[in-house]
C-alpha atoms as a PDB file:
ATOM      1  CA  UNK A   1     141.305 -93.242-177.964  1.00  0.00           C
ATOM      2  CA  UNK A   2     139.248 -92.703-181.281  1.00  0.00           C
ATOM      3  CA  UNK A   3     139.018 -89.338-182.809  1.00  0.00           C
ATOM      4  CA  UNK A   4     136.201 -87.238-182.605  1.00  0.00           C
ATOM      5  CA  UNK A   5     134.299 -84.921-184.935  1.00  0.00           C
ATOM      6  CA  UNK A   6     134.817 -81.317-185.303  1.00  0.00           C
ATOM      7  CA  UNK A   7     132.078 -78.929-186.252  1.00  0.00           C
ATOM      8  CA  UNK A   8     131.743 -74.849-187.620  1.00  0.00           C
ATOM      9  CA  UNK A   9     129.926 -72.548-187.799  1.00  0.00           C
ATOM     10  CA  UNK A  10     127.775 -70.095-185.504  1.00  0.00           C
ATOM     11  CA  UNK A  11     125.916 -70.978-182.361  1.00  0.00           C
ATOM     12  CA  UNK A  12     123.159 -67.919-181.566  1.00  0.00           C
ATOM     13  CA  UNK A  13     121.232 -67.150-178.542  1.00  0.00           C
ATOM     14  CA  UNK A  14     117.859 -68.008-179.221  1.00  0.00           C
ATOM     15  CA  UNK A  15     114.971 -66.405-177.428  1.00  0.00           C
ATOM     16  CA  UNK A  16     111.534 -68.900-177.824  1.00  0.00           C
ATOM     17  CA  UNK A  17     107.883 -67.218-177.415  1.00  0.00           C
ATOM     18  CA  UNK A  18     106.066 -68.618-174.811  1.00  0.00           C
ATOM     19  CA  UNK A  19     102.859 -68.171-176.770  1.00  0.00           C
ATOM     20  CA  UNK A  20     101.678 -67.790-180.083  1.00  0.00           C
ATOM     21  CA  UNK A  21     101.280 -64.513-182.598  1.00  0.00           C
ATOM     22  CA  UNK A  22     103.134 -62.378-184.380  1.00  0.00           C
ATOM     23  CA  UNK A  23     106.873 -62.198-182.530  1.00  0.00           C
ATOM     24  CA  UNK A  24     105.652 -58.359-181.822  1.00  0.00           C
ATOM     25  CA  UNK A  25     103.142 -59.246-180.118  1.00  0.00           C
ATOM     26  CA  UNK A  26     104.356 -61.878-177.745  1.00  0.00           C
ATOM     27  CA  UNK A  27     105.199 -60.475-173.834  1.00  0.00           C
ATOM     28  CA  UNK A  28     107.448 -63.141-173.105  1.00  0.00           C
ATOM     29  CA  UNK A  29     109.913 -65.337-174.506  1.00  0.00           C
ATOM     30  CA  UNK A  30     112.309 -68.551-172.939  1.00  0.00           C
ATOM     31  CA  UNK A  31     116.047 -68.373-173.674  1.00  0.00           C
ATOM     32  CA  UNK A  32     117.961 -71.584-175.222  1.00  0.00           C
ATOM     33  CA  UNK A  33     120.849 -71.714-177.673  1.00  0.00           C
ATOM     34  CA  UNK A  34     120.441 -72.645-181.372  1.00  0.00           C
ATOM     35  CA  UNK A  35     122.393 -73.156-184.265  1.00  0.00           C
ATOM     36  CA  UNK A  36     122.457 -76.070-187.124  1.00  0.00           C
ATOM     37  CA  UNK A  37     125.676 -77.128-185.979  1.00  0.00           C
ATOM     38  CA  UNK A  38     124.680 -76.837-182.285  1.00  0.00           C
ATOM     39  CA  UNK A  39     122.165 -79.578-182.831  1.00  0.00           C
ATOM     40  CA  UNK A  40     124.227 -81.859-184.669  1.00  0.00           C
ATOM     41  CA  UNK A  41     126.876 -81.289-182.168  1.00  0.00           C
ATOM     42  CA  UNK A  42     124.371 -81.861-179.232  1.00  0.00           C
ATOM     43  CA  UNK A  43     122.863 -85.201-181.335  1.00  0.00           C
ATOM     44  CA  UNK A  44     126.527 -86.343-181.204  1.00  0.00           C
ATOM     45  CA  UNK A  45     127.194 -86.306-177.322  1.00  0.00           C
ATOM     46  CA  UNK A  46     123.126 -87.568-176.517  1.00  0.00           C
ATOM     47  CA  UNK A  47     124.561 -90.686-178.265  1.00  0.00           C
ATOM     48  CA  UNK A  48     127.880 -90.569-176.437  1.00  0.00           C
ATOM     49  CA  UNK A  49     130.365 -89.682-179.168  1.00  0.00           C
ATOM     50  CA  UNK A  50     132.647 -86.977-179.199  1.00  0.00           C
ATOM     51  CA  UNK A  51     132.237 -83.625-180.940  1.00  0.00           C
ATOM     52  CA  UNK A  52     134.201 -79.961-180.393  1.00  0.00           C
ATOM     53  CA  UNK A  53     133.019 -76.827-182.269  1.00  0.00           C
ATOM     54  CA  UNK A  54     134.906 -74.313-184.084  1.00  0.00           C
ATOM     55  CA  UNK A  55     133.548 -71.084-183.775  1.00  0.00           C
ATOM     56  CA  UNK A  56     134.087 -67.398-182.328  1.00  0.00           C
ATOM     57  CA  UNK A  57     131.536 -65.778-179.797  1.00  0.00           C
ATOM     58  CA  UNK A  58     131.698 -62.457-178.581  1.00  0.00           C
ATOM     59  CA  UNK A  59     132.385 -61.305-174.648  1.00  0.00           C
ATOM     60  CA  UNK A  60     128.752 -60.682-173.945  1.00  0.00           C
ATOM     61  CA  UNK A  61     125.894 -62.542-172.293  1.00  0.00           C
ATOM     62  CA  UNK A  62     124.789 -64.851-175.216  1.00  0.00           C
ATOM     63  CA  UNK A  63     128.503 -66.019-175.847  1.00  0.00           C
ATOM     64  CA  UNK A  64     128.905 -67.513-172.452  1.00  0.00           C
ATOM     65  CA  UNK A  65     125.367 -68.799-172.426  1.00  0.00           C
ATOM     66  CA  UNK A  66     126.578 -70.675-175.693  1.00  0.00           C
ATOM     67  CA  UNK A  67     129.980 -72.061-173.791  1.00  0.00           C
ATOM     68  CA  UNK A  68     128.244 -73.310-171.104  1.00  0.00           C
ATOM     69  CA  UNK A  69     125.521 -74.977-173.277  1.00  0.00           C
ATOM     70  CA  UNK A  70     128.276 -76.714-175.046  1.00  0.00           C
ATOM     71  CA  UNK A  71     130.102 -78.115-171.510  1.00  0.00           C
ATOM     72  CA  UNK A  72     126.297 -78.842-170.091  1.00  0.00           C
ATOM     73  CA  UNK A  73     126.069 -80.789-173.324  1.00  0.00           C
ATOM     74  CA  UNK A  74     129.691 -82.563-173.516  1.00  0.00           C
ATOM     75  CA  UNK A  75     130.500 -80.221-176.824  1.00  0.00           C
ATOM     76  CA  UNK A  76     134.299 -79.574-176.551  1.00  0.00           C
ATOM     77  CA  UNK A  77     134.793 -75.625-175.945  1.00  0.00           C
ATOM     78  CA  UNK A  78     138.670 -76.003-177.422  1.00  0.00           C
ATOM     79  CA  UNK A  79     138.188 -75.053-180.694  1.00  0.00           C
ATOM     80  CA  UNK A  80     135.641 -71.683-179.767  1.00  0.00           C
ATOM     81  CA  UNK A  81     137.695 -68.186-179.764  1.00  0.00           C
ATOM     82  CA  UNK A  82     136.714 -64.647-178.677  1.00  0.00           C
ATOM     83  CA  UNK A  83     136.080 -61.605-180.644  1.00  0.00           C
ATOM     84  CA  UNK A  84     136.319 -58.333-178.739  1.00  0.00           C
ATOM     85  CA  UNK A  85     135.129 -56.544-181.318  1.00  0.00           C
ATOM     86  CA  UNK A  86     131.608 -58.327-182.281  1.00  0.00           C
ATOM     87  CA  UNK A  87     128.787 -59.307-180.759  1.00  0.00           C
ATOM     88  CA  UNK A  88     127.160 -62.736-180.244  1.00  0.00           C
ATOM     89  CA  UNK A  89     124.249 -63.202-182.924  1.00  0.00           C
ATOM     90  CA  UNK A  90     120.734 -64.214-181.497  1.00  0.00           C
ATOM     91  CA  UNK A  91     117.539 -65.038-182.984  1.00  0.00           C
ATOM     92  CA  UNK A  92     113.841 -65.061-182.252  1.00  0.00           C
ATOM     93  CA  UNK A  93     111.523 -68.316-182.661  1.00  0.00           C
ATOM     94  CA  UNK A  94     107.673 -68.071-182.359  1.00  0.00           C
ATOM     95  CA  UNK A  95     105.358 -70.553-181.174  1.00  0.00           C
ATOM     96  CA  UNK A  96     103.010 -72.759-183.255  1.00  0.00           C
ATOM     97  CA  UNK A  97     100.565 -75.365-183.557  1.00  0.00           C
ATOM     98  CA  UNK A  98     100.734 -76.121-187.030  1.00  0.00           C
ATOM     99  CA  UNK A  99     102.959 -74.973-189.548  1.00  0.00           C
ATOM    100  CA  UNK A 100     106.873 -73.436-189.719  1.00  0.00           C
ATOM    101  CA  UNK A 101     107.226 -70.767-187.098  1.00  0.00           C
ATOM    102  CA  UNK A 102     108.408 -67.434-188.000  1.00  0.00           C
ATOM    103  CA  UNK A 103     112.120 -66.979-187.034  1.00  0.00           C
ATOM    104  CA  UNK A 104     113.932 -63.251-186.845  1.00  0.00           C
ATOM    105  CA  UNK A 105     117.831 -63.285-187.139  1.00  0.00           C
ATOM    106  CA  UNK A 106     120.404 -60.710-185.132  1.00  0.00           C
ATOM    107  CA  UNK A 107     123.081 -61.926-186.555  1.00  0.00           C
ATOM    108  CA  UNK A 108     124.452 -59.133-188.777  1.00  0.00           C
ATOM    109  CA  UNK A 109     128.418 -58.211-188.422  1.00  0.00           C
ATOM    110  CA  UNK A 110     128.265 -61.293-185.445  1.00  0.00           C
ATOM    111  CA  UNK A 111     131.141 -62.133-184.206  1.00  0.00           C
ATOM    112  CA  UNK A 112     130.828 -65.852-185.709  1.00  0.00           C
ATOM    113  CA  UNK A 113     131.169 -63.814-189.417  1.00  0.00           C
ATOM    114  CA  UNK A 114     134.511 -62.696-188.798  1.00  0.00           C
ATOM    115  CA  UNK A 115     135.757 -66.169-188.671  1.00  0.00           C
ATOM    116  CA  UNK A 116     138.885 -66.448-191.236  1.00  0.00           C
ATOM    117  CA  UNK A 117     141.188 -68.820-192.424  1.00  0.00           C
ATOM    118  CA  UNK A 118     143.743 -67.907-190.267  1.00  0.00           C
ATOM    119  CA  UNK A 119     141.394 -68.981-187.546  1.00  0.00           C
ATOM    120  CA  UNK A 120     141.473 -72.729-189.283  1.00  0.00           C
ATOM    121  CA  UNK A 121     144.958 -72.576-189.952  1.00  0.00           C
ATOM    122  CA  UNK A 122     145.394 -73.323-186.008  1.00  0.00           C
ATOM    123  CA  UNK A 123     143.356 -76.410-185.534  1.00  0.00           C
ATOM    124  CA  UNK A 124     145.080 -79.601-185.222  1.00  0.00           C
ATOM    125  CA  UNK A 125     143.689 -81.866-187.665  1.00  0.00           C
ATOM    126  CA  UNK A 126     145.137 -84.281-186.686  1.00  0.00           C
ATOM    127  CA  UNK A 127     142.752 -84.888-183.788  1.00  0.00           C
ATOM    128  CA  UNK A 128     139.589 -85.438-185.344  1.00  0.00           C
ATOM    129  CA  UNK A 129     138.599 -87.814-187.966  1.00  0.00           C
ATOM    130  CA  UNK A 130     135.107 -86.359-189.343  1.00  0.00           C
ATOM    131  CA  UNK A 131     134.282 -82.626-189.984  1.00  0.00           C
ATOM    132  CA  UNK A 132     130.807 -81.329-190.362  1.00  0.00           C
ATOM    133  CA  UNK A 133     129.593 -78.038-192.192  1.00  0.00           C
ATOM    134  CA  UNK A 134     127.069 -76.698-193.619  1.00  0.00           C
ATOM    135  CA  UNK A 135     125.694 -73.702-195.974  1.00  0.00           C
ATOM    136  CA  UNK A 136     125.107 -71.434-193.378  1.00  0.00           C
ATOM    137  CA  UNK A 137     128.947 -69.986-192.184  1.00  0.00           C
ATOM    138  CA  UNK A 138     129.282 -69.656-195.908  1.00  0.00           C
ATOM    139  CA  UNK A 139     126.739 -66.963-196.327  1.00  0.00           C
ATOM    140  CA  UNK A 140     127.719 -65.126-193.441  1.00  0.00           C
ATOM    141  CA  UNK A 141     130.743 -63.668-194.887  1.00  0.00           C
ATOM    142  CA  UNK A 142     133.256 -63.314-197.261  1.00  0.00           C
ATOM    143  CA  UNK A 143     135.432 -64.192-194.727  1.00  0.00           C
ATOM    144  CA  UNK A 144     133.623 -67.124-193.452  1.00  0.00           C
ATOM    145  CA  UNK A 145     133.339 -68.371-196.899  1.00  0.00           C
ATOM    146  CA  UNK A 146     137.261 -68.155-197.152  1.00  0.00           C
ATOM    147  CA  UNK A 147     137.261 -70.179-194.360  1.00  0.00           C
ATOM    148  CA  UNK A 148     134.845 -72.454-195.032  1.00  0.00           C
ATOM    149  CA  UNK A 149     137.048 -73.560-198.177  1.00  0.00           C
ATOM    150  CA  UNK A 150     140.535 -73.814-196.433  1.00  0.00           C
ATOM    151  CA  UNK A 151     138.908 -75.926-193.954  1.00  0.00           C
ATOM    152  CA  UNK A 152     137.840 -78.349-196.296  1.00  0.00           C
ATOM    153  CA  UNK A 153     141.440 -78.297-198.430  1.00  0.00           C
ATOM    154  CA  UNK A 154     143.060 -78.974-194.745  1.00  0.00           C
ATOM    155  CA  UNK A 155     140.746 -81.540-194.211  1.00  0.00           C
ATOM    156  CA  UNK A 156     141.389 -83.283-197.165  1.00  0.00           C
ATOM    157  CA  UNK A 157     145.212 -83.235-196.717  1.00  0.00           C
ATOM    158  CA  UNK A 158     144.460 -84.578-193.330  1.00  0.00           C
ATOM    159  CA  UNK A 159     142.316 -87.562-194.448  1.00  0.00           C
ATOM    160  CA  UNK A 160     139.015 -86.407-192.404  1.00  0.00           C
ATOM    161  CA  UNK A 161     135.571 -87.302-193.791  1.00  0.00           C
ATOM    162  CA  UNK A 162     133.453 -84.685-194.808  1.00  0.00           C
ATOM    163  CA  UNK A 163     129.944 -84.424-194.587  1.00  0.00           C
ATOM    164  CA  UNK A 164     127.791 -81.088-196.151  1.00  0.00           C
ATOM    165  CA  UNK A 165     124.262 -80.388-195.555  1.00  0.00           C
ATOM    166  CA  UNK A 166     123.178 -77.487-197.385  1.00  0.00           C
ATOM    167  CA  UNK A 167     120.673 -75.737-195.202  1.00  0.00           C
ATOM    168  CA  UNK A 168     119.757 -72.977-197.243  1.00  0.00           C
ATOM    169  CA  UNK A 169     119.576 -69.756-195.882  1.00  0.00           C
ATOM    170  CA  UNK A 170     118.103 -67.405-198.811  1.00  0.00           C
ATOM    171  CA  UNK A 171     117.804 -64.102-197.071  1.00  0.00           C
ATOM    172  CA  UNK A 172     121.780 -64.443-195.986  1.00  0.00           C
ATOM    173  CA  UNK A 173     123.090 -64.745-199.649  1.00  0.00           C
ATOM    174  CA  UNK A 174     123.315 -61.721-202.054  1.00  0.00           C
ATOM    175  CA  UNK A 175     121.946 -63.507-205.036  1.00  0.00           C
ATOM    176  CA  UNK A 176     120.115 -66.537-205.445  1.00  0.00           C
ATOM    177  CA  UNK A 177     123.055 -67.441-208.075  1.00  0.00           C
ATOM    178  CA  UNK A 178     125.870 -66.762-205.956  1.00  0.00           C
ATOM    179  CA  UNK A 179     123.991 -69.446-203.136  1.00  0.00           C
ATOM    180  CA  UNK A 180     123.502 -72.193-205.578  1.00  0.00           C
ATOM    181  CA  UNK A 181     127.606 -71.556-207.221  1.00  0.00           C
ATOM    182  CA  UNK A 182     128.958 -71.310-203.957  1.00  0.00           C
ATOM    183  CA  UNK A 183     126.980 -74.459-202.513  1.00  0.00           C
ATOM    184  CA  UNK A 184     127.579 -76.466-205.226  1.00  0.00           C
ATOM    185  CA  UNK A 185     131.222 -75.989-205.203  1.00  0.00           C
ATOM    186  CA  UNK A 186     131.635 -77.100-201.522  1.00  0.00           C
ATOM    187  CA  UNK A 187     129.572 -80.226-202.084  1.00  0.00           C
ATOM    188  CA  UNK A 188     131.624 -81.074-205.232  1.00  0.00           C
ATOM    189  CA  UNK A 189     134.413 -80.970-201.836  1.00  0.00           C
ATOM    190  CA  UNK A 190     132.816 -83.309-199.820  1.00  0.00           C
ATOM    191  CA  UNK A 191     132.543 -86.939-199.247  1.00  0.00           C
ATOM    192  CA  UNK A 192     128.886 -86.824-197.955  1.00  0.00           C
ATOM    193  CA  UNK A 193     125.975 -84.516-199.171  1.00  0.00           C
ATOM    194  CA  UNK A 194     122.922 -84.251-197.131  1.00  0.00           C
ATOM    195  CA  UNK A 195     120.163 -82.191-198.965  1.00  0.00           C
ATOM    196  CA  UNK A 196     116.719 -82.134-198.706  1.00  0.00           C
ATOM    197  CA  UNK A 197     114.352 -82.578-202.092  1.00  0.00           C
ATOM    198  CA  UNK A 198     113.396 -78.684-201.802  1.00  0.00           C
ATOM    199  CA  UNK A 199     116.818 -77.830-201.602  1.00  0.00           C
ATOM    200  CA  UNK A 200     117.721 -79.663-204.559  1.00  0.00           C
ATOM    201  CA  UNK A 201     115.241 -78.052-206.498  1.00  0.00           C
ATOM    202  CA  UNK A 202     117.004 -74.844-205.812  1.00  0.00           C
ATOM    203  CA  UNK A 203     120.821 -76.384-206.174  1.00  0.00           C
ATOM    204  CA  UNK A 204     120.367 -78.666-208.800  1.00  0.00           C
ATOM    205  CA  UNK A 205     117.020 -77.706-210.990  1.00  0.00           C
ATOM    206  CA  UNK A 206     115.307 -80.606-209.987  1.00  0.00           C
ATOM    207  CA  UNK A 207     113.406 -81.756-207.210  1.00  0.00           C
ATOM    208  CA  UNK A 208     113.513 -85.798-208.064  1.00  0.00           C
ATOM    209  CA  UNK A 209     115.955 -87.220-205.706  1.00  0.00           C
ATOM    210  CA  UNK A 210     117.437 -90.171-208.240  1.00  0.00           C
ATOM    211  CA  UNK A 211     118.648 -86.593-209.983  1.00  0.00           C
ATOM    212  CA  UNK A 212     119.257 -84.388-207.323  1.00  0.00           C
ATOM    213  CA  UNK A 213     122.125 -87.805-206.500  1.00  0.00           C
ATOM    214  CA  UNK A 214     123.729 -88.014-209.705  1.00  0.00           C
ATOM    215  CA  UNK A 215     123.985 -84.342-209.649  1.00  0.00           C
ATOM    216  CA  UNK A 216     126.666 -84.551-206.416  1.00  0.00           C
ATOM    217  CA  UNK A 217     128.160 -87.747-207.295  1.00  0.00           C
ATOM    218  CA  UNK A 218     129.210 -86.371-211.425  1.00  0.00           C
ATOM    219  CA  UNK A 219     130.564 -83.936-209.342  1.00  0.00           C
ATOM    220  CA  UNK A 220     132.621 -85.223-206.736  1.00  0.00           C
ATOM    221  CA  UNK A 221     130.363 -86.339-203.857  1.00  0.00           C
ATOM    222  CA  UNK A 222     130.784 -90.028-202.772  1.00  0.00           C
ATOM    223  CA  UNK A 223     127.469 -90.150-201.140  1.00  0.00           C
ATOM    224  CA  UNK A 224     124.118 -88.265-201.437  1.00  0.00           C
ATOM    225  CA  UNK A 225     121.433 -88.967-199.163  1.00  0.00           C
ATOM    226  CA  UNK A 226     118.386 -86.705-200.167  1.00  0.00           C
ATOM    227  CA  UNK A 227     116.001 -85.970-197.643  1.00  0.00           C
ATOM    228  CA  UNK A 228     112.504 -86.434-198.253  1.00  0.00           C
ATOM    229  CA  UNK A 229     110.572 -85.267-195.351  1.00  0.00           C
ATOM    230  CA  UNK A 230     108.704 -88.278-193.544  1.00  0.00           C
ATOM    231  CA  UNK A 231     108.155 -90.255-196.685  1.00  0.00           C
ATOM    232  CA  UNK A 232     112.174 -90.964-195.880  1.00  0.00           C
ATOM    233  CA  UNK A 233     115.330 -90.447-197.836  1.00  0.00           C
ATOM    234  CA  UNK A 234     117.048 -91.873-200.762  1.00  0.00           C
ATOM    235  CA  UNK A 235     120.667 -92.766-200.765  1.00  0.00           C
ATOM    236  CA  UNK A 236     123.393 -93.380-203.898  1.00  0.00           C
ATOM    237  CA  UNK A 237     126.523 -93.804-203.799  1.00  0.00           C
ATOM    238  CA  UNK A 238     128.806 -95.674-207.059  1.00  0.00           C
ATOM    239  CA  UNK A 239     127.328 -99.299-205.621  1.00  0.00           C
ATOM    240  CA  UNK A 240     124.095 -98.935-204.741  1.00  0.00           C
ATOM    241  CA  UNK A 241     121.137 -97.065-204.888  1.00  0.00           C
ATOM    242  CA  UNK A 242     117.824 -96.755-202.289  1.00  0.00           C
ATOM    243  CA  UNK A 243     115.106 -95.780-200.537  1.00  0.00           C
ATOM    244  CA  UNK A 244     114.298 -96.164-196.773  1.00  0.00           C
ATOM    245  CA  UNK A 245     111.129 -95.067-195.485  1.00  0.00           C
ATOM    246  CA  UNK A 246     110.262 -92.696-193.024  1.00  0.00           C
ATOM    247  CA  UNK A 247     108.973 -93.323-189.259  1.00  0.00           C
ATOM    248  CA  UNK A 248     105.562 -92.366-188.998  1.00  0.00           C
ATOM    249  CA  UNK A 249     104.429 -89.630-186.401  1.00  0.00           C
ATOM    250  CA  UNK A 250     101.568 -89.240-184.618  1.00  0.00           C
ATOM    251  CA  UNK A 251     101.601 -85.153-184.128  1.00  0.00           C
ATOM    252  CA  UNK A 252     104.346 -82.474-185.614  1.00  0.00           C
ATOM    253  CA  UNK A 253     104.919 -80.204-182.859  1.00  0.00           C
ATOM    254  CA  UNK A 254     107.988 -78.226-184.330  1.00  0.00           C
ATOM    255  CA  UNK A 255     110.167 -79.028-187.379  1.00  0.00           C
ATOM    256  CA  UNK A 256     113.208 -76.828-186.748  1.00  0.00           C
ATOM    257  CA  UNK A 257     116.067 -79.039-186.317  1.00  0.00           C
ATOM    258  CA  UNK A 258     114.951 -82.237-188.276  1.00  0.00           C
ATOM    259  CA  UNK A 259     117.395 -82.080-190.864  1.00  0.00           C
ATOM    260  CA  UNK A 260     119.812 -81.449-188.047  1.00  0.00           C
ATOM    261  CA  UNK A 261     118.154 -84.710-186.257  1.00  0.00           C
ATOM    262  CA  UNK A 262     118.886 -86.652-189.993  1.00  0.00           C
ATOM    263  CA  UNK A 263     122.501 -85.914-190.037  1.00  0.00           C
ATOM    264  CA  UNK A 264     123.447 -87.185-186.816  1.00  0.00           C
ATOM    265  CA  UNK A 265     121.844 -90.099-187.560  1.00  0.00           C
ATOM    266  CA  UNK A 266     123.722 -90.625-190.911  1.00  0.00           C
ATOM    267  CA  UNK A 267     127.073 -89.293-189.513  1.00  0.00           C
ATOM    268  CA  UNK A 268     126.808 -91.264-186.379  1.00  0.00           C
ATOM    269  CA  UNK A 269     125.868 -94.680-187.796  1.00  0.00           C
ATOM    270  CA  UNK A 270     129.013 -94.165-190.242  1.00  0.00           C
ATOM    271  CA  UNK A 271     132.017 -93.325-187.583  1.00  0.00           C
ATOM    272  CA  UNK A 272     129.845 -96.794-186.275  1.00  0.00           C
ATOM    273  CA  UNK A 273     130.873 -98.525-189.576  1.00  0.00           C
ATOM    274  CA  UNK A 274     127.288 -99.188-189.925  1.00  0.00           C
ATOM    275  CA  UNK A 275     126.021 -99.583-192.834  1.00  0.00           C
ATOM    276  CA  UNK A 276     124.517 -97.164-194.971  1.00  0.00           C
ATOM    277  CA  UNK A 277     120.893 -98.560-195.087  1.00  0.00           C
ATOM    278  CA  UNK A 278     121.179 -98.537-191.531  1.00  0.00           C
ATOM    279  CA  UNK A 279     122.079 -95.138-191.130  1.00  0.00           C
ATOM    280  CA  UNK A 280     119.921 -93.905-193.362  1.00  0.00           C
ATOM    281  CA  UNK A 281     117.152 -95.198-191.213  1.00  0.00           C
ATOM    282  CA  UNK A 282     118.592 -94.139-187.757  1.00  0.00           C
ATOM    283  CA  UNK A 283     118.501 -90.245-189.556  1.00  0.00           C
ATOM    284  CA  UNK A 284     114.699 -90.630-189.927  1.00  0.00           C
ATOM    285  CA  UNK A 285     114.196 -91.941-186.955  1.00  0.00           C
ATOM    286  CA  UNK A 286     115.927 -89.344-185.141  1.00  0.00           C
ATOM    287  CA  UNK A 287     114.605 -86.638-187.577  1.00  0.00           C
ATOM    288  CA  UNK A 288     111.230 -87.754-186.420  1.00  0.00           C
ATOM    289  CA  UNK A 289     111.972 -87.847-183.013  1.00  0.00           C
ATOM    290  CA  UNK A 290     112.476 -84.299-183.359  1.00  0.00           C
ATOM    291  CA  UNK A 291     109.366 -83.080-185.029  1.00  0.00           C
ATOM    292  CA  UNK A 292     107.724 -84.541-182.245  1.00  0.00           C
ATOM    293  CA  UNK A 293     109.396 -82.241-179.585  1.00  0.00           C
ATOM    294  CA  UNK A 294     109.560 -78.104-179.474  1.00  0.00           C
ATOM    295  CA  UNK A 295     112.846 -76.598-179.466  1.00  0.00           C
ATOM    296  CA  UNK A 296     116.112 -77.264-181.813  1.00  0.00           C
ATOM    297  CA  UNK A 297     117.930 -80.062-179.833  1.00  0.00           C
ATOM    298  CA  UNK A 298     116.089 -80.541-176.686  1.00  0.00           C
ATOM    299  CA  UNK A 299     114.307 -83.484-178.187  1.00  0.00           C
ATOM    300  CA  UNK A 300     116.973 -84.876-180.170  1.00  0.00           C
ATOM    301  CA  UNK A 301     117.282 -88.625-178.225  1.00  0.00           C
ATOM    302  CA  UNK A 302     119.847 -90.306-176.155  1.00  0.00           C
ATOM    303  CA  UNK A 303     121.041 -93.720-177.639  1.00  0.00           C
ATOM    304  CA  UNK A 304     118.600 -95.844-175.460  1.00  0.00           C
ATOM    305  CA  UNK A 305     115.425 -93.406-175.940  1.00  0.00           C
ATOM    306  CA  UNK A 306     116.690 -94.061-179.774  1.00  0.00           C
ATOM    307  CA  UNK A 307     116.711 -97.626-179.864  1.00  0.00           C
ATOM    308  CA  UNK A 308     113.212 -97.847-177.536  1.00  0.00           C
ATOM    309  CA  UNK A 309     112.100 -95.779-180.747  1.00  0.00           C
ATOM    310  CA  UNK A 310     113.507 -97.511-183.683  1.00  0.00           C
ATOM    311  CA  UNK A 311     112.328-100.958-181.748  1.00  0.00           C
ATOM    312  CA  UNK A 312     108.611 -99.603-181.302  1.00  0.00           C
ATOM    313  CA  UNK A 313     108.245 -98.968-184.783  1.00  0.00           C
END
């Protein structure tokens, strides 16, 4: 039986306007779960391969909404604990026909911030052979961020693979410095960085993505894939060095969870032993999958609808 991939952070009740306008002004909204992680987790099972996530819910509503998202999906629930104490964060998503939609976060003091090292210390490493994270649990907390470290030092000891996408989250951080040191450091920890040309603007000063690679791989990284929106990505690592085009798209309906999309294509290809050209394409093909469907994961493919698309184009 092959190991599977283990993911953190915080899945959040997500509550989707049914119409457009301001998020004040909207009388009623659809409930789904969301989460970075969520949709990389949920990526992982459409295409049949095995993902748990670590994370701790509250006793409330939203938390068991989020559990049985996760066994609807095939996410294994064995790593997810319970905080008596904390609530279940939740967000609100509007609706849009062009553009970013506006996004509100309850997630303050959630019980997903109190997760601590101690939590990691009782996972069994030895189960899984990939971990995923990214730069949102980080910002939650001191705590979190704590944890967020000794996870990757156990992984490390335990030979998993490490992949990091950023996914900056601004209004979480106290300081605009603190994001970028903090960031930087757990990317300098990981085997795979996954940021977007934006985000490397912010992290690394420049937005060019030949730079924004040799920024992560002086420092530790042994492959950068930068995303580049549907031009495509780029992709260095110490032997090579490319580009791969983007899948073209017809109509954008929502872009929330296409960098989510990308890394399941790049992480799934890999535990494939595919190589990295080829994964490189299957994350923009997924990640424009997704822009053509509205909601976080519900349009993220299964592995035929996947190959129907790359074949098509």
């Amino acid at each position: 039986m092959s190991k599977g991939m283990m993911l953190i952070g915080e899945p959040m009740g997500l509550f989707i306007a049914q119409s457009e306008g301001r998020l004040e002004d909207i009388p009623g909204f659809s409930c789904a779960v969301a989460g970075a992680e969520f949709n990389v987790a949920v990526g992982m099972t459409r295409l049949e391969l095995s993902s748990s996530y670590l994370t701790k819910l509250g006793r409330d509503p939203f938390g068991k909404q989020i559990v049985k998202a996760m066994e609807r999906n095939g996410i294994g629930t064995n790593l997810v604990s319970w905080s008596e104490d904390h609530s279940t964060g939740f967000m609100m998503k509007s609706m849009v026909s062009s553009g970013d939609p506006d996004i509100f976060y309850f997630r303050k003091n959630s019980a997903a911030s109190t997760l601590s090292a101690e939590d990691i210390a009782r996972v069994d490493f030895s189960a899984y052979q990939w971990v995923h994270v990214t730069g949102i649990l980080p910002a939650l907390s001191q705590s979190t961020r704590e944890a967020t470290m000794f996870l990757l030092e156990k992984a490390r000891e335990n030979g998993l693979t490490v992949s990091f996408d950023p996914n900056l989250r601004p209004q979480l951080w106290a300081s605009q410095q603190e994001m970028v040191r903090v960031l930087n450091e757990i990317a300098a920890k990981s085997d795979i960085v996954l940021p977007g040309d934006s985000e490397g603007l912010i992290l690394t000063g420049s937005r060019e993505p030949e730079a924004i690679a040799e920024f992560y791989l002086k420092r530790g990284a042994k492959t950068v894939v930068v995303k580049q929106g549907p031009k495509g990505a780029y992709a260095a690592r110490a032997e090579e060095r490319f580009f791969v085009p983007g899948f073209p798209v017809e109509k954008v309906v929502d872009t929330v969870g296409a960098g989510d999309g990308f890394a399941v294509g790049i992480i799934s290809a890999l535990t494939e032993n595919l190589p990295l050209r080829e994964a490189v394409r299957r994350g923009n093909a997924i990640g424009a999958i997704q822009v053509m469907s509205r909601g976080d994961n519900e349009g993220l493919p299964t592995r035929e609808q996947l190959q129907h698309f790359m074949q098509a184009k």
